[in-house]
Protein backbone atom coordinates (compact mmCIF):
# COMPACT_ATOMS: atom_id res chain seq x y z
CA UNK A 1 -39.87 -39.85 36.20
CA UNK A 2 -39.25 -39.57 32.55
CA UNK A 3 -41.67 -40.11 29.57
CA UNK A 4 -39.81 -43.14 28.74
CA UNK A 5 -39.90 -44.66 32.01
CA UNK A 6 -43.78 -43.74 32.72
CA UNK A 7 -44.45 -45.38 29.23
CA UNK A 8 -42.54 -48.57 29.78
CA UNK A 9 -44.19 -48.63 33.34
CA UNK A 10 -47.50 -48.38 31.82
CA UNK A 11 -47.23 -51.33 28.90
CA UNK A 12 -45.45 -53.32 31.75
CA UNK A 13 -48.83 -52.79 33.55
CA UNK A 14 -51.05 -53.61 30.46
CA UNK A 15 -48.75 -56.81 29.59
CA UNK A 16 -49.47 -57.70 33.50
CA UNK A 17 -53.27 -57.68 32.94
CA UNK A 18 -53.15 -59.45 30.05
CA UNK A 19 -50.59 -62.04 31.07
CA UNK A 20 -52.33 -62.88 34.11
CA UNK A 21 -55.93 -64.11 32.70
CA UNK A 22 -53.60 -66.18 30.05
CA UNK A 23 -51.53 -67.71 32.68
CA UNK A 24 -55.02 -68.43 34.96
CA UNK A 25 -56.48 -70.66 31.35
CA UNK A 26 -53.85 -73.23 32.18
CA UNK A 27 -53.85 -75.96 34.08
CA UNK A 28 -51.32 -77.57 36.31
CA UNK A 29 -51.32 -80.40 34.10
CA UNK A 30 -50.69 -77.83 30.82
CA UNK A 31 -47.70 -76.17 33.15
CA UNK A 32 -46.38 -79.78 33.76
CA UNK A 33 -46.38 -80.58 30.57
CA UNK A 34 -44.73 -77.05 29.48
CA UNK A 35 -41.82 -78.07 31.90
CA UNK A 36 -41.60 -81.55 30.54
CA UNK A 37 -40.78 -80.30 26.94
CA UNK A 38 -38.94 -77.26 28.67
CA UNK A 39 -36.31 -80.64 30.34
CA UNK A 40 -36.65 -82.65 26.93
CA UNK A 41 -34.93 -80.18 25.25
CA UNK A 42 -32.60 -79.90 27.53
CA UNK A 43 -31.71 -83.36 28.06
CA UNK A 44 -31.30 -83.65 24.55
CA UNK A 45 -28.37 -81.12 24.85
CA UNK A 46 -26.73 -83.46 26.71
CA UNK A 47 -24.07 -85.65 25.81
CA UNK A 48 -23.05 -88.36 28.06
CA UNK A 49 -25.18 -91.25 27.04
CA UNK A 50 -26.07 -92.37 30.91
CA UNK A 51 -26.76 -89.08 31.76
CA UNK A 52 -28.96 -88.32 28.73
CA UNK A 53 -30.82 -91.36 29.47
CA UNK A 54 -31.45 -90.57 33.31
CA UNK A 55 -32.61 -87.13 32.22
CA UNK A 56 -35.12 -88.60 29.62
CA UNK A 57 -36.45 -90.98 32.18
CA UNK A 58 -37.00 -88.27 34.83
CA UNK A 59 -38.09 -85.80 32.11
CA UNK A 60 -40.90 -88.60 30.84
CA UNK A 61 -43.04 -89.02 33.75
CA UNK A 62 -46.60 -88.62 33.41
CA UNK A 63 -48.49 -86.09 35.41
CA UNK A 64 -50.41 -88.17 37.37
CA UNK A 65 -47.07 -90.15 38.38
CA UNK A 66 -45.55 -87.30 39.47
CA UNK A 67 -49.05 -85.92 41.48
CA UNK A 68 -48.55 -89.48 43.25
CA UNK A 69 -45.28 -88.76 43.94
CA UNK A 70 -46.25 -85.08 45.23
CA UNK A 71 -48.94 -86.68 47.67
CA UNK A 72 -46.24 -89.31 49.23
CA UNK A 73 -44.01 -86.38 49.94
CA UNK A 74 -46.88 -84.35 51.75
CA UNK A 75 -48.04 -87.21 53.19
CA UNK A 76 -44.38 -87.93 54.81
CA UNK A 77 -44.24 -84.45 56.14
């Protein structure tokens, strides 16, 4: 293994310990809510009226609508 290699190995290795105890401090609802911006944006890249609509409406549902909607799909299961 080359220097270069072991090196990027090892700050791939220090990024993972410090990534992970970041990524632990958020909630499900702070995720959620990371996506819904994430699908705003993209919605708003789109240019067919209808569709942009149907995007924003799927893209604005609150997190405890869409935990509802999670426990009426387990529930069906």
């Amino acid at each position: 293994m080359e220097t270069s290699e072991k090196a990027t190995r090892g700050w791939r290795l220090v990024a993972s310990f410090l990534l992970v105890p970041a990524l632990a401090a958020c909630t499900s609802q702070d995720v959620y809510r990371t996506g819904q911006s994430w699908q705003t944006n993209e919605c708003n890249k789109i240019y067919d009226t209808q569709e942009h609509k149907r995007c924003l409406a799927s893209a604005s549902m609150s997190y405890e609508e869409y935990q509802r909607q999670q426990a009426a799909l387990r529930a069906g299961k």
